[in-house]
Protein backbone atom coordinates (compact mmCIF):
# COMPACT_ATOMS: atom_id res chain seq x y z
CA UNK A 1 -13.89 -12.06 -10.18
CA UNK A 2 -16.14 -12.60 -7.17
CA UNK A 3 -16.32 -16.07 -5.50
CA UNK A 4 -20.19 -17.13 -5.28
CA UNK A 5 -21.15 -20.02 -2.71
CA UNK A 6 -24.29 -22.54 -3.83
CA UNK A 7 -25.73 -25.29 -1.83
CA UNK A 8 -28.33 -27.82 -2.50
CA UNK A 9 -31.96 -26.82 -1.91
CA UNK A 10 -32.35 -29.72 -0.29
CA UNK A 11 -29.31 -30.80 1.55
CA UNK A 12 -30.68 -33.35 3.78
CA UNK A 13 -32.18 -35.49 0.60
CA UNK A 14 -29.05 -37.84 -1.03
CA UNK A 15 -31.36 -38.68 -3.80
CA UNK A 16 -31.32 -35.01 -4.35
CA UNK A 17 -27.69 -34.07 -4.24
CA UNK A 18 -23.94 -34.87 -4.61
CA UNK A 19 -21.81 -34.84 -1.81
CA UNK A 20 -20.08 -31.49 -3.38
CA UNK A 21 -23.75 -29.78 -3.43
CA UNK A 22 -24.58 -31.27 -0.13
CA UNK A 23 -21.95 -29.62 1.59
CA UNK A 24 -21.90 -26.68 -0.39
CA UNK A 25 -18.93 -25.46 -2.60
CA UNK A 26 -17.67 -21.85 -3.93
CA UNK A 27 -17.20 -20.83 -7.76
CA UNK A 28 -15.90 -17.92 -9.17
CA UNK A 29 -17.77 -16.30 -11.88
CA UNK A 30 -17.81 -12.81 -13.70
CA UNK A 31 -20.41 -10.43 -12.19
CA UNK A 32 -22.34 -10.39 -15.38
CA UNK A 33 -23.47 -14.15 -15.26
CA UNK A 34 -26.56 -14.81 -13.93
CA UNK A 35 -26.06 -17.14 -10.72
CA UNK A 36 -26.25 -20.90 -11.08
CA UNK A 37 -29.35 -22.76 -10.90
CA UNK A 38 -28.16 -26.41 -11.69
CA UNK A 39 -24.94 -28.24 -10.20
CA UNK A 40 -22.40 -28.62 -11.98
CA UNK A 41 -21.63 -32.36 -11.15
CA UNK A 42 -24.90 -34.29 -10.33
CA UNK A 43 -27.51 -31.27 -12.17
CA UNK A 44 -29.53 -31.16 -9.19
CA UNK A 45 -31.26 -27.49 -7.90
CA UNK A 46 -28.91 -25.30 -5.79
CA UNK A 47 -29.14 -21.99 -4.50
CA UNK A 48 -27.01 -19.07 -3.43
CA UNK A 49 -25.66 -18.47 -0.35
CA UNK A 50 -25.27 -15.08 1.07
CA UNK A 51 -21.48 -15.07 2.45
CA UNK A 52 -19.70 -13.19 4.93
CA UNK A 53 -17.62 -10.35 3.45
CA UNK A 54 -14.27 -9.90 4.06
CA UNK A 55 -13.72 -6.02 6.05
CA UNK A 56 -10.45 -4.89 6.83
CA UNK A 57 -9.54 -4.40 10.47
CA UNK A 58 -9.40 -0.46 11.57
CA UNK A 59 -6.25 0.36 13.45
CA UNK A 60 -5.19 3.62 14.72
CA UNK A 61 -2.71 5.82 12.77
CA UNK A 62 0.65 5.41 13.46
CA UNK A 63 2.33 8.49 15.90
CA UNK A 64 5.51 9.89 14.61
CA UNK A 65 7.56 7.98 17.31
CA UNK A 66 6.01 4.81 16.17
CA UNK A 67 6.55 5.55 12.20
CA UNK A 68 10.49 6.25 13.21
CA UNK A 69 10.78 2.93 15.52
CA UNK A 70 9.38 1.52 12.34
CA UNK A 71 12.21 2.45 10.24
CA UNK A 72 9.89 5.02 8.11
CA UNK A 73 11.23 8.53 7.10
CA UNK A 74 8.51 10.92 8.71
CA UNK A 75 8.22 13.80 6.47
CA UNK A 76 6.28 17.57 7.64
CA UNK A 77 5.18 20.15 4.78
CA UNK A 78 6.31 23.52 5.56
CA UNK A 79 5.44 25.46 2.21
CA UNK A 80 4.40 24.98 -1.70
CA UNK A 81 6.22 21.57 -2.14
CA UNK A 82 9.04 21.89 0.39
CA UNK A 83 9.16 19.32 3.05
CA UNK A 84 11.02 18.85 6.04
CA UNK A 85 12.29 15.31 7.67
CA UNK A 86 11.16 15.38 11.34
């Protein structure tokens, strides 16, 4: 399930938000829902916030040398299904 962020549409305003709304807060929710227009505690307007999203770092493939220091078997194919440790 996705985690969804709201804030208040008008944050500045106390007579127009809670102090969760104000400051925004996160809410997980199926996909299928439609997003939420009302808060949940004081049933004042929020909207959605667009998030950051969460990418994996790219490192380099690991050398042979590296794999063994490692403590991982490195395996080479040599035919149909035969394999040789390296």
């Amino acid at each position: 399930m996705p985690i969804y962020e709201y804030l208040s549409e008008a944050p500045e305003d106390p007579e127009h938000c809670c102090r969760i709304c104000a400051r925004g807060f996160e809410l997980r929710r199926p996909v299928d829902r439609p997003p939420l227009e009302l808060c949940p505690l004081c049933k004042n307007p929020v909207k959605k916030v667009i998030s950051r999203v969460n990418t994996p770092t790219i490192t380099k493939p690991l050398s042979v040398s590296d794999a063994k220091k490692a403590g991982f078997t490195v395996l080479e194919r040599r035919d149909q299904g035969v394999y040789e440790k390296l």
